[in-house]
C-alpha atoms as a PDB file:
ATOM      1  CA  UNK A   1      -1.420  -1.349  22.158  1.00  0.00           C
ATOM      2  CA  UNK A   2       2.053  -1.781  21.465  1.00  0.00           C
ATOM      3  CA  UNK A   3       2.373  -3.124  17.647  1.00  0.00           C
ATOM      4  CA  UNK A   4       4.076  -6.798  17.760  1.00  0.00           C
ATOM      5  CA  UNK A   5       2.778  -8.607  14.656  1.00  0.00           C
ATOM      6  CA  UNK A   6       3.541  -7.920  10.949  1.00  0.00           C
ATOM      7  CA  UNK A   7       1.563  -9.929   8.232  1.00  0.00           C
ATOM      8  CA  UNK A   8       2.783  -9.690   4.454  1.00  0.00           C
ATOM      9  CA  UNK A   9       1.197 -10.443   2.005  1.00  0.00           C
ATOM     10  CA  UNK A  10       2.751 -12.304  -0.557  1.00  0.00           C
ATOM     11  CA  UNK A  11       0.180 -14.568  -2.869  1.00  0.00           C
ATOM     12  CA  UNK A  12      -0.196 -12.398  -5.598  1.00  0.00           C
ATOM     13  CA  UNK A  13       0.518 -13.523  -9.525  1.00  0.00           C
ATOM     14  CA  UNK A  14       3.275 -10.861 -10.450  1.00  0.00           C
ATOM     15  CA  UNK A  15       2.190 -10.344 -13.943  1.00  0.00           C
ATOM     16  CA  UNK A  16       4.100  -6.983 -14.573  1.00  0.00           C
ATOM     17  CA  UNK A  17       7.005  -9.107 -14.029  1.00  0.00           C
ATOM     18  CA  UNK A  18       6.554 -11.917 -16.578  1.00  0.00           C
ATOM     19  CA  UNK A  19       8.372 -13.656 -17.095  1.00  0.00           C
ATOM     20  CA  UNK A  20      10.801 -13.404 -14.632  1.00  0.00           C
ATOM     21  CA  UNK A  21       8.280 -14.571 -12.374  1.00  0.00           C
ATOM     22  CA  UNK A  22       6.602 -17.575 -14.920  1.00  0.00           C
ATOM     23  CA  UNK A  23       8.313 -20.185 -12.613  1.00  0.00           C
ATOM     24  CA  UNK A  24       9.449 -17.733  -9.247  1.00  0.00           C
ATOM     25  CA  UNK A  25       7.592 -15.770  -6.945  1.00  0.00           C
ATOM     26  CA  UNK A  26       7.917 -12.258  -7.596  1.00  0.00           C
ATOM     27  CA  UNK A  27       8.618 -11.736  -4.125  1.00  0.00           C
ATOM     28  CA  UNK A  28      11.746 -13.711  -4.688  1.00  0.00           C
ATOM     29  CA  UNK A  29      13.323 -11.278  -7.489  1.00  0.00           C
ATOM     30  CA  UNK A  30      16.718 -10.097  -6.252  1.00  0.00           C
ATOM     31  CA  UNK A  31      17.743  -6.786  -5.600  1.00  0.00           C
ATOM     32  CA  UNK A  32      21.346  -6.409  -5.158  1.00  0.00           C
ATOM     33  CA  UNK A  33      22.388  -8.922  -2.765  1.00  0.00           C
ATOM     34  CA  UNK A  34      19.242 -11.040  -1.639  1.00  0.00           C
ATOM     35  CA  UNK A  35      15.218 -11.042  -2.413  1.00  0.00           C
ATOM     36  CA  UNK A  36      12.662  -8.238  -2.126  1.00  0.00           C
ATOM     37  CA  UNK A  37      11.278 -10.253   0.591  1.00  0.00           C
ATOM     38  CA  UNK A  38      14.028 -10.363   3.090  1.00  0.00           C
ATOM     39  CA  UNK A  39      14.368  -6.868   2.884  1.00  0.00           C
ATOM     40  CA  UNK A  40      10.623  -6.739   3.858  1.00  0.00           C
ATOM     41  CA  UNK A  41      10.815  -9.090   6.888  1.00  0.00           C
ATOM     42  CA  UNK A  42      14.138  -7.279   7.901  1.00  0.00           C
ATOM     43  CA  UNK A  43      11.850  -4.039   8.210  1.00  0.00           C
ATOM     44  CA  UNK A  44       9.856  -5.704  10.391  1.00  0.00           C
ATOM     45  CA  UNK A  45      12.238  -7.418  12.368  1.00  0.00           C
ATOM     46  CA  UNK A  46      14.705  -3.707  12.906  1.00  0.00           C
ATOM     47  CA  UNK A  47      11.041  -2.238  13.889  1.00  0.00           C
ATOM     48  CA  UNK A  48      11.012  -4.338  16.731  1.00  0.00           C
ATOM     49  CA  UNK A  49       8.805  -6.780  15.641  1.00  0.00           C
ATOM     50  CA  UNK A  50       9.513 -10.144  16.569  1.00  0.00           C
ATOM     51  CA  UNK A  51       5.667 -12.495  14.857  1.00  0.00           C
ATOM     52  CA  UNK A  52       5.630 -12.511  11.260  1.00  0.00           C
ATOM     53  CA  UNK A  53       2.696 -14.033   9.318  1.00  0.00           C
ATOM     54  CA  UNK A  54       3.711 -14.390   5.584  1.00  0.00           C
ATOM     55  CA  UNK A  55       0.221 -14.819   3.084  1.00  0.00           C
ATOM     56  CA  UNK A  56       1.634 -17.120   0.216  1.00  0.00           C
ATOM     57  CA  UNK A  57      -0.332 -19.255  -2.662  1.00  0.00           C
ATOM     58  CA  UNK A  58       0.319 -21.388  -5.279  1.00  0.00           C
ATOM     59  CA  UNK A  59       4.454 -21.785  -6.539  1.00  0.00           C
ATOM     60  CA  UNK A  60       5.339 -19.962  -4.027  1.00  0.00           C
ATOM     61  CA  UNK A  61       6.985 -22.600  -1.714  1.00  0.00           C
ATOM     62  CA  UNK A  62      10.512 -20.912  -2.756  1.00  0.00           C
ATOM     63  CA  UNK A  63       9.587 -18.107   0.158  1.00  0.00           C
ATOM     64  CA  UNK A  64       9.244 -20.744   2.629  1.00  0.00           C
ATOM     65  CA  UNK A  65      12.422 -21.888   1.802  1.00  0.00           C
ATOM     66  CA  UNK A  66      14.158 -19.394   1.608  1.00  0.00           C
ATOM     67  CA  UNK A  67      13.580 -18.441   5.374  1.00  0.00           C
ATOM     68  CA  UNK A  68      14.230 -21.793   6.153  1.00  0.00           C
ATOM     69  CA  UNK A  69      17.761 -21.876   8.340  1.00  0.00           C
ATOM     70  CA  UNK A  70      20.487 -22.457   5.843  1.00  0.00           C
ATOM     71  CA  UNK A  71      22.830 -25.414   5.959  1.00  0.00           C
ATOM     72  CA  UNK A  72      24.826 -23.780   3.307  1.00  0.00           C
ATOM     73  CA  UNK A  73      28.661 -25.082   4.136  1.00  0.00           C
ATOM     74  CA  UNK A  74      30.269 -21.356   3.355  1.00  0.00           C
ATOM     75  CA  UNK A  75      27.738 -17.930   4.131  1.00  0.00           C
ATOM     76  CA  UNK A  76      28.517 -14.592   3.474  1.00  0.00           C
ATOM     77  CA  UNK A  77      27.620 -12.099   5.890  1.00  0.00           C
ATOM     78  CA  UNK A  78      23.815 -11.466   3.876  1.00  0.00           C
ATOM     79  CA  UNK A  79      22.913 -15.050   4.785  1.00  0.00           C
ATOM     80  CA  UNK A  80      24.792 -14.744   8.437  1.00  0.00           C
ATOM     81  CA  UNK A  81      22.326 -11.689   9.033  1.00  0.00           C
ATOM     82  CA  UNK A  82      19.826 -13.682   7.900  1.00  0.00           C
ATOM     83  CA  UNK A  83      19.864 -16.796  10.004  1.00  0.00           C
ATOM     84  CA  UNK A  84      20.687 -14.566  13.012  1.00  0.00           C
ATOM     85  CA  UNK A  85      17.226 -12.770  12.695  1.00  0.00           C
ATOM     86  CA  UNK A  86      15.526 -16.299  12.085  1.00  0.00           C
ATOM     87  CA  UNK A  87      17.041 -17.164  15.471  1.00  0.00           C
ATOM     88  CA  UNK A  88      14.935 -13.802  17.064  1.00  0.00           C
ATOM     89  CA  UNK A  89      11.847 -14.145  14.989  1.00  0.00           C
ATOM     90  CA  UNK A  90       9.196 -16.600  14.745  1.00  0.00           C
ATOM     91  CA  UNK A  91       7.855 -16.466  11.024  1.00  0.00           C
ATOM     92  CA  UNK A  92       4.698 -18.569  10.194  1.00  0.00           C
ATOM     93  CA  UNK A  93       3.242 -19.048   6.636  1.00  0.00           C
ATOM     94  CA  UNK A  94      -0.518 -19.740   5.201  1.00  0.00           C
ATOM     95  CA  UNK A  95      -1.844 -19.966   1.876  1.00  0.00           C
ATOM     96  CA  UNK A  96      -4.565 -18.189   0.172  1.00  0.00           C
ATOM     97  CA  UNK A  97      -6.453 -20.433  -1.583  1.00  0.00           C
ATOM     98  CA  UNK A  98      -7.545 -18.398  -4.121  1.00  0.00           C
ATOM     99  CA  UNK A  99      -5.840 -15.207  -4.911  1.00  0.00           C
ATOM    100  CA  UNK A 100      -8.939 -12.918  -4.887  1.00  0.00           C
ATOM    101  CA  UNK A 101      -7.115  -9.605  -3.614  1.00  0.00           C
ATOM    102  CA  UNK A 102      -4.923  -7.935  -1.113  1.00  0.00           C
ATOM    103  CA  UNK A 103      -8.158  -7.627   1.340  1.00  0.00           C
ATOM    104  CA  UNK A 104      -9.165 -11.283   1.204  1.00  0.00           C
ATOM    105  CA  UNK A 105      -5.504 -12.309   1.551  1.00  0.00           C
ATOM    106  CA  UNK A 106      -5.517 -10.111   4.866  1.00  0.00           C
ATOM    107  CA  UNK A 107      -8.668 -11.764   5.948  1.00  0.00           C
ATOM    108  CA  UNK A 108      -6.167 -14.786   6.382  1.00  0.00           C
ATOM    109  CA  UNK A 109      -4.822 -13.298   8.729  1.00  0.00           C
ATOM    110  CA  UNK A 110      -7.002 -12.877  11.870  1.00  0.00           C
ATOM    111  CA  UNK A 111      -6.340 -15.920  13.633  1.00  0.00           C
ATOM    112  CA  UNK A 112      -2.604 -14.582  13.788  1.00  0.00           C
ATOM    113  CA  UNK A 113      -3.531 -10.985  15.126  1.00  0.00           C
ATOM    114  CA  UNK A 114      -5.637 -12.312  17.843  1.00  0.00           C
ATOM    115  CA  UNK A 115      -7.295  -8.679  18.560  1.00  0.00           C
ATOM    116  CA  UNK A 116      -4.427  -6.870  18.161  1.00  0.00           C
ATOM    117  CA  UNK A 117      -3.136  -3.936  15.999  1.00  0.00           C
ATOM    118  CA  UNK A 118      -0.549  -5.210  13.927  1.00  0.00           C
ATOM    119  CA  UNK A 119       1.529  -3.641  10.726  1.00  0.00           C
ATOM    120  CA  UNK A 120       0.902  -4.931   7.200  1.00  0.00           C
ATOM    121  CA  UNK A 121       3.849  -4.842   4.383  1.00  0.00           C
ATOM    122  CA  UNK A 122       3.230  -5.480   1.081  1.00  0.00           C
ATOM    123  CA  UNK A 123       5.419  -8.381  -0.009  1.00  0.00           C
ATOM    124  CA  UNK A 124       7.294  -6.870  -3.101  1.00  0.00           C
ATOM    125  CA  UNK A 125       7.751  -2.687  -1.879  1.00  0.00           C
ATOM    126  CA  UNK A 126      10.863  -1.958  -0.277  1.00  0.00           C
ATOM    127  CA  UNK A 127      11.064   1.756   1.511  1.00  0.00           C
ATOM    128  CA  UNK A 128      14.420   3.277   2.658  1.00  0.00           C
ATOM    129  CA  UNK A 129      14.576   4.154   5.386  1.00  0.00           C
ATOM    130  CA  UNK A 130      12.254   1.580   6.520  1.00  0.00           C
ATOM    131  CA  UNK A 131       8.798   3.292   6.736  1.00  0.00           C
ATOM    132  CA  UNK A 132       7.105   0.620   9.347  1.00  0.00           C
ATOM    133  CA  UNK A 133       9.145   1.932  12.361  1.00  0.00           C
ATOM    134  CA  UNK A 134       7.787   5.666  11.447  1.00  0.00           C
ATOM    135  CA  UNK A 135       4.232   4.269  11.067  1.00  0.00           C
ATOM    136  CA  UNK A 136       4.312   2.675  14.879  1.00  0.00           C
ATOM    137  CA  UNK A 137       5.843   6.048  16.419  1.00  0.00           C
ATOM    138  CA  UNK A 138       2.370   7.702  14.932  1.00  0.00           C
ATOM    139  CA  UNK A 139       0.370   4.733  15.905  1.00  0.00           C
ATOM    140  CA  UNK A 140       1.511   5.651  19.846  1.00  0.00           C
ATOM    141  CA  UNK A 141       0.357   9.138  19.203  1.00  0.00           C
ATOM    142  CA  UNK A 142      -2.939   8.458  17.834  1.00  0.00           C
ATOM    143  CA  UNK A 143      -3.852   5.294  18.696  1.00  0.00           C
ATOM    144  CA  UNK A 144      -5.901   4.390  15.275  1.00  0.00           C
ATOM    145  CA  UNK A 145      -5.226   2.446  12.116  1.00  0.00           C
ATOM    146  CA  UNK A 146      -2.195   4.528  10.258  1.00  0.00           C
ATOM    147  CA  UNK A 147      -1.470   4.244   6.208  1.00  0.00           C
ATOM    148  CA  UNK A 148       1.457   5.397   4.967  1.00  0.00           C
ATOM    149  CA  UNK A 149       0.698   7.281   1.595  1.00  0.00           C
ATOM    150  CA  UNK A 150       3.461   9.210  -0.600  1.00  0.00           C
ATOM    151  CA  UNK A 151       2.837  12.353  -3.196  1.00  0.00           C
ATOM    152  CA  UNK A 152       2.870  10.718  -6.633  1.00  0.00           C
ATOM    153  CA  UNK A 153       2.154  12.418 -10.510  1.00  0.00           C
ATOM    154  CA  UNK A 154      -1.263  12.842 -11.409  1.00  0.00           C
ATOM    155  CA  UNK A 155      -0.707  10.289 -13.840  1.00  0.00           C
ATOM    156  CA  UNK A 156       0.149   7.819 -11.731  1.00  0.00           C
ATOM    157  CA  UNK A 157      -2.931   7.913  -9.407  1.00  0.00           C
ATOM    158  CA  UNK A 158      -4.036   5.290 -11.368  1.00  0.00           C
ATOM    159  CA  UNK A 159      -2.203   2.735 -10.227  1.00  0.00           C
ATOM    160  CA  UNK A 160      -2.973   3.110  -6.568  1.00  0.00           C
ATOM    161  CA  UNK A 161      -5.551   3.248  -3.931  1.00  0.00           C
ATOM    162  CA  UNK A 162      -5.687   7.600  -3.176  1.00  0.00           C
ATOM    163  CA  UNK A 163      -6.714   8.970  -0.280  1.00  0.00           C
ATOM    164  CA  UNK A 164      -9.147  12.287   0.680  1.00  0.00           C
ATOM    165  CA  UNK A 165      -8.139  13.651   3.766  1.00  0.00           C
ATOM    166  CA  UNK A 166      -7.115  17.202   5.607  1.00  0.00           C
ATOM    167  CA  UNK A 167      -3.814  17.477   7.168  1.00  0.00           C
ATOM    168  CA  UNK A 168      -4.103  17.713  10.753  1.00  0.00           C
ATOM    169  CA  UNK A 169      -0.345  18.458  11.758  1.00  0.00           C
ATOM    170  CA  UNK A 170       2.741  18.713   9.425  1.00  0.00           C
ATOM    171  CA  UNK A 171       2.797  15.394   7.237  1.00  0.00           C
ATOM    172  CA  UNK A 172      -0.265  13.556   9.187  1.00  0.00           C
ATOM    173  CA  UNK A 173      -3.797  13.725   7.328  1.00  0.00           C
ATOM    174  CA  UNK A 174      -7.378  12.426   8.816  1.00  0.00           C
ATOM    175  CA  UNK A 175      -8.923  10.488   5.973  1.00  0.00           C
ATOM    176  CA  UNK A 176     -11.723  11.405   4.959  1.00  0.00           C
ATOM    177  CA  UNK A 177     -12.307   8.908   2.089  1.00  0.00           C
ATOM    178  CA  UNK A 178     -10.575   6.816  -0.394  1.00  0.00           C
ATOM    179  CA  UNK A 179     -10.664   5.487  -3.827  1.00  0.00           C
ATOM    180  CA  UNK A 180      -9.141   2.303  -5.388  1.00  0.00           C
ATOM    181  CA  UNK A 181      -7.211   3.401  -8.437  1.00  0.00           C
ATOM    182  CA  UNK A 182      -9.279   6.255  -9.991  1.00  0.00           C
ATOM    183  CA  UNK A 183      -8.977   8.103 -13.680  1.00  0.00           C
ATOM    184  CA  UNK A 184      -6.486  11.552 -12.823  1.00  0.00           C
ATOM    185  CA  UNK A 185      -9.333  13.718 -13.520  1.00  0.00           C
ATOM    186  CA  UNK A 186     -11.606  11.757 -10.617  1.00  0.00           C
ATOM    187  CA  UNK A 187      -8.872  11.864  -7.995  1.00  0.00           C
ATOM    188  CA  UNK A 188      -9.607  13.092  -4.918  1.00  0.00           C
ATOM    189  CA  UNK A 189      -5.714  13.973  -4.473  1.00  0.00           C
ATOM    190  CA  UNK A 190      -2.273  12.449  -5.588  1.00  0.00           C
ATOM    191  CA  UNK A 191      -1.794  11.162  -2.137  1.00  0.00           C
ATOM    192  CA  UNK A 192      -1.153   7.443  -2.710  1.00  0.00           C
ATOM    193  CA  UNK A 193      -1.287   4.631  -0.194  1.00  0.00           C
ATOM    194  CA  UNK A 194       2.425   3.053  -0.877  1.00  0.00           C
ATOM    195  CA  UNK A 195       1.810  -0.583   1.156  1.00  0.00           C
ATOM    196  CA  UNK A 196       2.582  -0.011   4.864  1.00  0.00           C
ATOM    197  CA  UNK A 197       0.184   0.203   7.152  1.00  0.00           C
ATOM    198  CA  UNK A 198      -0.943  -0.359  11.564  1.00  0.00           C
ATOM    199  CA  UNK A 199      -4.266  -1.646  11.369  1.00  0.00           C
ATOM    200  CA  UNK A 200      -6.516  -2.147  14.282  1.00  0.00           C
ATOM    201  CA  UNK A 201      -8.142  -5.164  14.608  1.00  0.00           C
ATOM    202  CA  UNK A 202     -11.215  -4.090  13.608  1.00  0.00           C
ATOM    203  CA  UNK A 203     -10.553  -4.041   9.860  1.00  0.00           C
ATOM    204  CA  UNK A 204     -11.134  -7.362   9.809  1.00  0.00           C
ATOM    205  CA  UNK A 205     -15.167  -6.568  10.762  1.00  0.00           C
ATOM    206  CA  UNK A 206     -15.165  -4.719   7.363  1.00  0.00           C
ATOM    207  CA  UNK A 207     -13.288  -7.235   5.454  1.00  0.00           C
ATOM    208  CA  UNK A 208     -15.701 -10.142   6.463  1.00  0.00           C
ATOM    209  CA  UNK A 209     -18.604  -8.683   4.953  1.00  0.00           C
ATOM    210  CA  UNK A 210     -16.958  -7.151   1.820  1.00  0.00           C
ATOM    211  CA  UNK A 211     -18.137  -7.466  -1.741  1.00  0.00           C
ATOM    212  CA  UNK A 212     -15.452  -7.486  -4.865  1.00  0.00           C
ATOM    213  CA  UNK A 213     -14.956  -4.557  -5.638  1.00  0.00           C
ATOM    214  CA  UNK A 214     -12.221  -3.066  -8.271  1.00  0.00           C
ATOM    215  CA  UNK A 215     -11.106  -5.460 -10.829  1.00  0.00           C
ATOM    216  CA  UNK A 216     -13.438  -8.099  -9.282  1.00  0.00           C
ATOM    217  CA  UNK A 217     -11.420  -8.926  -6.253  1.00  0.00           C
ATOM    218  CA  UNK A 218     -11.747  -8.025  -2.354  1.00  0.00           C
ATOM    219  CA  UNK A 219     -10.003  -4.726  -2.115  1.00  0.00           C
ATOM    220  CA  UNK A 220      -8.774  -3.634   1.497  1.00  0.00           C
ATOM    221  CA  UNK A 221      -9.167  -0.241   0.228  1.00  0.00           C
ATOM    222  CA  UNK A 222     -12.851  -0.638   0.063  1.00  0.00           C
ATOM    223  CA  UNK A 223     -12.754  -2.176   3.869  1.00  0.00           C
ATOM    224  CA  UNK A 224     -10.548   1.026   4.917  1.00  0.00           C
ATOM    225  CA  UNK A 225     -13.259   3.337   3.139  1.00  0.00           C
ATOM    226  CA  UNK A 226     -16.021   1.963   5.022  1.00  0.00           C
ATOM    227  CA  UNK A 227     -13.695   1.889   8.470  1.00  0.00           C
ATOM    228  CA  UNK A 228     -13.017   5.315   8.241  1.00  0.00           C
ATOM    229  CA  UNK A 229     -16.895   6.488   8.169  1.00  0.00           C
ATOM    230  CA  UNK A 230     -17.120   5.342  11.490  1.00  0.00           C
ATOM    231  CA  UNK A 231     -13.979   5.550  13.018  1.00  0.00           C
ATOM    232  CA  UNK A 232     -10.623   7.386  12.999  1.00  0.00           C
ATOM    233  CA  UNK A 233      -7.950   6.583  10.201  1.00  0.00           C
ATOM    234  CA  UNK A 234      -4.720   8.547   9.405  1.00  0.00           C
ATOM    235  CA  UNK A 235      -2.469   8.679   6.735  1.00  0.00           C
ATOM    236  CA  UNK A 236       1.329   9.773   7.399  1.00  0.00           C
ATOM    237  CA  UNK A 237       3.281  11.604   4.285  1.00  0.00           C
ATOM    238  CA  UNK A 238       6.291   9.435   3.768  1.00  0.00           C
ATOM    239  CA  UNK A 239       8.864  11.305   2.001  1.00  0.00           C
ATOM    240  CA  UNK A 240      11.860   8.915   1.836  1.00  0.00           C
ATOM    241  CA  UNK A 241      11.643   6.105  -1.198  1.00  0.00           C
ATOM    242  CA  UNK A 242       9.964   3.590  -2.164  1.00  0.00           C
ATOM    243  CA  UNK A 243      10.548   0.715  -4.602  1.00  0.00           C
ATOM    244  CA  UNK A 244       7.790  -1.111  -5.803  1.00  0.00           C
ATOM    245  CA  UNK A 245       9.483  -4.524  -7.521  1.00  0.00           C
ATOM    246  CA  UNK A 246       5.943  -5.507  -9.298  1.00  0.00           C
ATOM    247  CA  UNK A 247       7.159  -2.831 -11.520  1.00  0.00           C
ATOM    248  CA  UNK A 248      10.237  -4.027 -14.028  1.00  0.00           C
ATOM    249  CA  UNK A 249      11.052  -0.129 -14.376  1.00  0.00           C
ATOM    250  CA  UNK A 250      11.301   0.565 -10.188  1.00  0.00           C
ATOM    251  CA  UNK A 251      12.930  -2.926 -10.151  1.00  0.00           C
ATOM    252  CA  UNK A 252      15.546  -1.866 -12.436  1.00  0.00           C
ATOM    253  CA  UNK A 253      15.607   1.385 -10.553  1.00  0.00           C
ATOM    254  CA  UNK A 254      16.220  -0.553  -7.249  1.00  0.00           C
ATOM    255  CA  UNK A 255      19.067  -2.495  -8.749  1.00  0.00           C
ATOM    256  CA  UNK A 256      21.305   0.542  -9.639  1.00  0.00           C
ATOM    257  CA  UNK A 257      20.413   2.644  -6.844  1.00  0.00           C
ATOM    258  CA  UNK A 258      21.069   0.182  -3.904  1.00  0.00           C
ATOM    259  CA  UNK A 259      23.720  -0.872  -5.492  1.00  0.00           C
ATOM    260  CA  UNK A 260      25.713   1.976  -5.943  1.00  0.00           C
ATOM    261  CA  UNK A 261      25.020   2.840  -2.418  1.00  0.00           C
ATOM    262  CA  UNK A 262      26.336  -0.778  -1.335  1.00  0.00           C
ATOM    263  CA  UNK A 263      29.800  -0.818   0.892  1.00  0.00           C
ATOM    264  CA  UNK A 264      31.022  -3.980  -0.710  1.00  0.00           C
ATOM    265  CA  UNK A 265      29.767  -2.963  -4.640  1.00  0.00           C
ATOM    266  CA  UNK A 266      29.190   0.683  -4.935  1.00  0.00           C
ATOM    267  CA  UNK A 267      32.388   2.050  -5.776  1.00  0.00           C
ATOM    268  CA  UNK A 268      33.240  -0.711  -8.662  1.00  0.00           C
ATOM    269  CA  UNK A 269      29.898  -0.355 -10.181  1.00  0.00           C
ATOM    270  CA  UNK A 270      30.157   3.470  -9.440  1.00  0.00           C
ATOM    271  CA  UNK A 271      33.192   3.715 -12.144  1.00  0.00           C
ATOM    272  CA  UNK A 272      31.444   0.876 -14.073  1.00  0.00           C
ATOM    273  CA  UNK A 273      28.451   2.508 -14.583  1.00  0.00           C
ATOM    274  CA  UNK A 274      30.112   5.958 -15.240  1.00  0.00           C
ATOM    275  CA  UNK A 275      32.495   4.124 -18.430  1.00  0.00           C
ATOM    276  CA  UNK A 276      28.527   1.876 -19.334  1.00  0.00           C
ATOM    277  CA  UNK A 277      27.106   5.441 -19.692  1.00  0.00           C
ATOM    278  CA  UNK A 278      29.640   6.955 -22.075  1.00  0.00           C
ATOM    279  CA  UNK A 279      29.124   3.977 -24.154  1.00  0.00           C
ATOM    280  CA  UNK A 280      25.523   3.798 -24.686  1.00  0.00           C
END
């Protein structure tokens, strides 16, 4: 059961973004040095993972291209790093046809699995450290579909799908239940799923039969709810960060943080940023 195909979705509008993304795929926003997506496929590729299925749609041909081997007469070391993981990896890309949620873009991706567990990273949500790796060390414990899920203000809940579950061990719960981006006060905690997952082949049973649900689209939430009446899912606490780049705000965020953490950047924009703050 050893996990050894990622899918990422990718096909979704990026509206909180406009417009920055009017004529680019949101995935394709930079943070510091190269897109949100490379940072998403290197995850996968430094977990071990060597099949990638990216879900795209319509204008987003600029992701294809970008992991397209470049023939760029001078690199720098980002795009050196780059080509050398396209040399390990085989990606492969398919469109949704209609972009009618994150659970019918999954269903897109069965052929790929082939009856395997694989992980699932949301195109535009960079974690550091990587989360995927942590998710596939629980996944050999427990053998079952694993979400990550972080602790987020009751105001935010929201936003997210939430889970109801009881801790079983330090940092690992059993869900119970969970709800597609409730009002705070109908929460069942403020433990949100943060867009890494191991899924077990059998999600896509659920997804098949699905109805719309929330906002009139196939939610894989709704699939996961049903899945976990009849058969074991976990959620694991992830307490290091996460960057969701649909969001200008955690985009912004993203940008400074990284890069004053950057070898090549951080100290310049360290003593930038210090003489930027005195003047505004």
């Amino acid at each position: 059961m050893k996990v050894r195909k990622a899918v990422i979705p990718a096909a979704g509008y990026g509206t909180r973004m406009l417009p920055i993304t009017k004529a680019q795929p949101k995935e394709m926003v930079p943070v510091v040095h190269k897109p949100v997506i490379q940072y998403v496929v290197e995850e996968a590729y430094y977990s071990e993972i060597k099949e990638i299925l990216i879900i795209t749609g319509k204008h987003k041909r600029a992701i294809e291209d970008h992991f397209d081997r470049s023939d760029l007469p001078k690199k720098d070391k980002y795009t050196e790093e780059l080509d050398r993981i396209l040399d390990e990896v085989n990606i492969f890309f398919v469109r949704q046809r209609e972009q009618k949620g994150l659970g019918d873009a999954v269903r897109y991706a069965e052929a790929f699995v082939d009856d395997e567990s694989f992980a699932l990273l949301l195109g535009d949500n960079i974690t550091i450290p990587p989360c995927t790796k942590m998710l596939m060390d629980v996944f050999e414990k427990y053998r079952s579909s694993i979400i990550a899920v972080e602790k987020v203000p009751l105001e935010r809940v929201q936003f997210h799908g939430v889970i109801k579950g009881v801790e079983i061990e330090k940092g690992i719960y059993k869900i119970e239940d969970m709800v597609e981006k409730p009002k705070a006060e109908e929460a069942p905690s403020n433990l949100a799923v943060l867009g890494r997952y191991i899924l077990t082949p059998e999600i896509f049973d659920y997804l098949r039969e699905l109805k719309p649900g929330y906002g009139g689209e196939i939610q894989l939430t709704d699939a996961l709810r049903l899945m976990c009446k009849d058969r074991d899912i976990y959620g694991m606490l992830y307490t290091g960060k996460r960057y969701d780049i649909g969001n200008k705000l955690e985009w912004l965020k993203a940008n400074v943080e990284l890069a004053l953490r950057d070898e090549e950047l951080g100290e310049k924009f360290k003593n930038w940023f210090k003489i930027g703050l005195k003047i505004y």
